[in-house]
Every structure is written in C-alpha cells, then in structure tokens.
Protein backbone atom coordinates (compact mmCIF):
# COMPACT_ATOMS: atom_id res chain seq x y z
CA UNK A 1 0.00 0.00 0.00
CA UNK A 2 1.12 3.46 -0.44
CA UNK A 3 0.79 6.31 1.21
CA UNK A 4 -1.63 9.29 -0.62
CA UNK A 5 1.04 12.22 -2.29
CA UNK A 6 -0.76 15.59 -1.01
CA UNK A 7 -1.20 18.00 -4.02
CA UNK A 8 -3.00 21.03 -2.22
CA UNK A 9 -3.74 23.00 0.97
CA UNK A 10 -5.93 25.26 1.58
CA UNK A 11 -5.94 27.03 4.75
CA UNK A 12 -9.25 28.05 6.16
CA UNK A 13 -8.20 28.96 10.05
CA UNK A 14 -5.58 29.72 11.89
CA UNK A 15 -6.84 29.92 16.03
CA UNK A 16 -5.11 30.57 19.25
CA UNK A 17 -3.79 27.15 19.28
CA UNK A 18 -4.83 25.06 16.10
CA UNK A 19 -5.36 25.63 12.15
CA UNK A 20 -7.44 24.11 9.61
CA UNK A 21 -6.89 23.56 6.21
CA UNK A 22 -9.03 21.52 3.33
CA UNK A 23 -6.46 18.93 1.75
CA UNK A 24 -6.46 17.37 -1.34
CA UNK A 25 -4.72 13.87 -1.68
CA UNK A 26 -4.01 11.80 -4.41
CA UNK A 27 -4.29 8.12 -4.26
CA UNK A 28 -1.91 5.01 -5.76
CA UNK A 29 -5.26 4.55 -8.08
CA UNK A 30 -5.07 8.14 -9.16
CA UNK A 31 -8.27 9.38 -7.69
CA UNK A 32 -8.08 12.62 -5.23
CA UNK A 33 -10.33 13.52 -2.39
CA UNK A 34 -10.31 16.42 -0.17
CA UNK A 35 -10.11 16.13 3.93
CA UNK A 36 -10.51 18.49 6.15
CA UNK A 37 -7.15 18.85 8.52
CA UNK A 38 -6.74 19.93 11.99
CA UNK A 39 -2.83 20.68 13.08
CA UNK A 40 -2.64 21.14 16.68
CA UNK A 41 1.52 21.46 17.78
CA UNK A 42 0.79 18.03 20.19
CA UNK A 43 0.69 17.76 23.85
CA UNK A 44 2.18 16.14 26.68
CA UNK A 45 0.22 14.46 29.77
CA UNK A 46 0.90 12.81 33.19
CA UNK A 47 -0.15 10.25 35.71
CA UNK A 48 1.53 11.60 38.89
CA UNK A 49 1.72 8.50 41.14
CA UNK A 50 2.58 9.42 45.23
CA UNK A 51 4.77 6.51 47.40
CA UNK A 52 0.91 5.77 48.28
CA UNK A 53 -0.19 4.21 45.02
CA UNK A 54 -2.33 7.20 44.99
CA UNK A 55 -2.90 9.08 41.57
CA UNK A 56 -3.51 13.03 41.02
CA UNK A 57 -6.55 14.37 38.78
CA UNK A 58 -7.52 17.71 37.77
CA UNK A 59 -11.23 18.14 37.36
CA UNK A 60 -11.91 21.12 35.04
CA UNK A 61 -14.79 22.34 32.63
CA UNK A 62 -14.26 21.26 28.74
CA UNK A 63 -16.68 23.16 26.61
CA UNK A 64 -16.43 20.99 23.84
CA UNK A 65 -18.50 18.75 25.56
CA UNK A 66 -20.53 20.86 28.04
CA UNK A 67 -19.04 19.11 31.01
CA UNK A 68 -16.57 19.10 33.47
CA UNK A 69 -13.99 15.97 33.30
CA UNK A 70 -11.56 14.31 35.40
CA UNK A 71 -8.02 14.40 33.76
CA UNK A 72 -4.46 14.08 34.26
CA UNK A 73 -2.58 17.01 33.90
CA UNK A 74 -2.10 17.72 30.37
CA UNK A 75 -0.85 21.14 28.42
CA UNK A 76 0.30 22.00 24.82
CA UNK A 77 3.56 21.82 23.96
CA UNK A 78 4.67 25.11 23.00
CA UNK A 79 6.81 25.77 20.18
CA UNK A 80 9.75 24.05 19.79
CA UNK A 81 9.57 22.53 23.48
CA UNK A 82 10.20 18.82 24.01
CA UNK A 83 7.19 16.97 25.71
CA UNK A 84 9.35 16.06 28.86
CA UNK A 85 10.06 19.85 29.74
CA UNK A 86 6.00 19.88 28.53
CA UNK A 87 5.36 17.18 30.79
CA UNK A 88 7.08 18.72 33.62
CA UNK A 89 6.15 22.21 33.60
CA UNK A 90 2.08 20.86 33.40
CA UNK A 91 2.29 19.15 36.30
CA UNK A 92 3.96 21.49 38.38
CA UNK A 93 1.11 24.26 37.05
CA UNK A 94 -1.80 22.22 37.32
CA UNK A 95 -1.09 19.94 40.31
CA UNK A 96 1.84 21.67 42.36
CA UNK A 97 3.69 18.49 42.00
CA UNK A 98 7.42 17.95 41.42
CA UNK A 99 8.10 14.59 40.26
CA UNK A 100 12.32 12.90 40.05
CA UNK A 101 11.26 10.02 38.67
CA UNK A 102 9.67 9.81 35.02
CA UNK A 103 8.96 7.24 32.19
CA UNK A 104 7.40 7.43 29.29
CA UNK A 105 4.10 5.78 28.31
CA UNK A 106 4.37 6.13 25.03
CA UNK A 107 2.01 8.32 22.14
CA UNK A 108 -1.71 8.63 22.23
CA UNK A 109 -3.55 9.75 19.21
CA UNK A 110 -6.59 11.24 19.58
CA UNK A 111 -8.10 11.36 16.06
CA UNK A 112 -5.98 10.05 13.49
CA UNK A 113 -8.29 10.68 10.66
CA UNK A 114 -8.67 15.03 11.26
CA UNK A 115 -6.18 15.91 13.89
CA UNK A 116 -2.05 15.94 13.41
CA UNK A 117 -2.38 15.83 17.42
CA UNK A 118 -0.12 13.50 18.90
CA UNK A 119 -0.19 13.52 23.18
CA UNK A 120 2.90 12.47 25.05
CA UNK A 121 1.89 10.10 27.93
CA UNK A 122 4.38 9.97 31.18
CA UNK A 123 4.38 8.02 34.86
CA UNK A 124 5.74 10.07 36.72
CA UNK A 125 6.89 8.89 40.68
CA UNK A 126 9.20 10.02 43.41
CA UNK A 127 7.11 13.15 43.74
CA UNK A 128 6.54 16.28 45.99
CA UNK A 129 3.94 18.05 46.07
CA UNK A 130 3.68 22.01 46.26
CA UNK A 131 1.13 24.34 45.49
CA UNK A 132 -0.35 24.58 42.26
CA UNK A 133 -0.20 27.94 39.60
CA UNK A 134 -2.79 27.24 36.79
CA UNK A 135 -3.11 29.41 33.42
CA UNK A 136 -5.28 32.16 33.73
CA UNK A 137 -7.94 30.53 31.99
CA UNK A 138 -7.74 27.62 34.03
CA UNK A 139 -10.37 26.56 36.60
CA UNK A 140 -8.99 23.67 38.40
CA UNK A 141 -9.79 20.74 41.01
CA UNK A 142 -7.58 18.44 42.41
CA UNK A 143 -8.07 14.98 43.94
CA UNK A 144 -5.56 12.25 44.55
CA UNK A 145 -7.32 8.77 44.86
CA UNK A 146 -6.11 4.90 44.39
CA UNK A 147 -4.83 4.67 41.25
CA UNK A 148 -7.24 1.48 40.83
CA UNK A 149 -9.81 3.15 41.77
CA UNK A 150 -8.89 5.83 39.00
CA UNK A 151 -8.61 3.15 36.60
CA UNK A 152 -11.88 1.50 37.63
CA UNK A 153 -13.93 4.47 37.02
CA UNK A 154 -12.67 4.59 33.20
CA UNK A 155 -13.88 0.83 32.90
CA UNK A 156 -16.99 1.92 34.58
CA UNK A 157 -17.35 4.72 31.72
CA UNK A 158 -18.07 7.17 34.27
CA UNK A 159 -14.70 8.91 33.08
CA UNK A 160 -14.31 9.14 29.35
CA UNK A 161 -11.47 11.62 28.67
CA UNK A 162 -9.37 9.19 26.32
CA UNK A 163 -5.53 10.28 27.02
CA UNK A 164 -6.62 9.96 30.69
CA UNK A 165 -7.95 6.32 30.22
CA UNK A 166 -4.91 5.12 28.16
CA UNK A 167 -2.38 6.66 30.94
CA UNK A 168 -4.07 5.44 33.74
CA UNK A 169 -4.34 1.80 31.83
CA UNK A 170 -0.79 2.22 30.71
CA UNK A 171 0.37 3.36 34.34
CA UNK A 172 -1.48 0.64 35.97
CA UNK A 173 0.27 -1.97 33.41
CA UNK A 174 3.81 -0.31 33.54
CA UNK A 175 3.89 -0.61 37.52
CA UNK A 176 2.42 -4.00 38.17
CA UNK A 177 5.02 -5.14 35.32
C-alpha cells in the first residue's frame, strides 16, 4: 500500500492554538479527495503517582462537551519545546507536584483521521507536592485517589477523557510489570 502524495492545501483557520486547512490527496489509483485537517503542535500528559499508590486528577470544565472531566494534567507543547520539559512544567502548574522520577508511556492519538495531534503520555513517581499555579484561563480541582480506583472508574465509563484512560491503563500496566 502506499501512502496518498498531497497536491494542495488550503488554509481556512488559523486559532489561538490550532489551524485548519481543506487537503487534497491523491491516491496510488489516481483518484483525489479532499479532507478536512486539523494541526494542533501536540501535547504532553501525566499520571503523577505518590509513594501511596495514589494518583492526582484535575477536574476542570471542557466546553467541547458541556461538562466538566476528570483528567491528568495535560498542556500543549509550546513551540519548539520537548514533551518532557511539557510534561514537567504541566504538572507542576496544574497539580503543584514535582516529580524525580519519570517514564514514558508512550504516544496517544486522539483522532488520526482530522487531527495531526499526537499527546505524550508519562508516569511520573518520586514526587513532591507544592502548590499549584494554573493558566489564567484555568479553573482547576484536584483529587488524589487509588490509582485502581482511578482506573476502575474509566472501565466503569463514568470517566471518558481518552488520554486519561490510556495513561491510567498504561500506568497501571507499567507498575504492576
């Protein structure tokens, strides 16, 4: 199989912290179709896990879907800035929390099909815990509970945030391992 050669863009918005485009591609079998195409610059995320076994949420209102949601702290990478410093620099915004231990857990992809987004997933351990010093626009709750307990509540559907359901599955996996 091969991949589709794009022939044109055409941008239609460029936001505060994404742009759209309509994109033409060309197929192997000649034929073209346009897509639309969200580039976002990608994100990093954490599951902050205390001596305790205890995991850290933020809790903050998403518009997108009406609703508040239980997270893990997660931020935009900003230009040029590799998701560890990311990684670190959320956490210590949203939370408070320090971390000197850190692994990755691998890439989450939101929405292959319309978004370039690609989210940075990290366990993070050994931590301390300060006070937090959200963004402006952010609006935030914290709550540290089991982290099985975390996980069982994204089985149960009642959370359904998915970079926060892969972490917490991936943390859960990585530590029992």
């Amino acid at each position: 199989m091969l991949k589709p050669t794009a022939i044109a863009s055409n941008p239609m918005h460029r936001g505060r912290v994404i742009e759209v485009s309509s994109e033409r591609l060309r197929y192997a079998n000649g034929r073209e179709y346009d897509f639309d195409l969200v580039r976002h610059p990608g994100a990093a995320a954490v599951v902050p896990v205390d001596a305790a076994g205890r995991v850290c949420l933020v809790r903050q209102y998403r518009h997108g879907v009406l609703d508040f949601m239980w997270e893990i702290p997660a931020g935009k990478l900003d230009r040029g800035e590799a998701p560890e410093i990311c990684a670190v620099r959320e956490l210590a915004e949203e939370t408070g929390v320090a971390a000197r231990q850190w692994t990755s857990l691998g890439l989450y992809v939101p929405a292959p099909s319309i978004f370039t987004e690609v989210i940075h997933l990290f366990l993070a351990r050994d931590l301390d815990v300060g006070s937090p010093n959200p963004d402006v626009d952010e609006d935030l709750e914290l709550q540290w509970l089991p982290l099985g307990e975390a996980v069982e509540r994204v089985l149960r559907a009642e959370w359904n945030d998915g970079k926060t359901a892969l972490g917490l599955l991936r943390a859960q996996y990585h530590l029992q391992l």
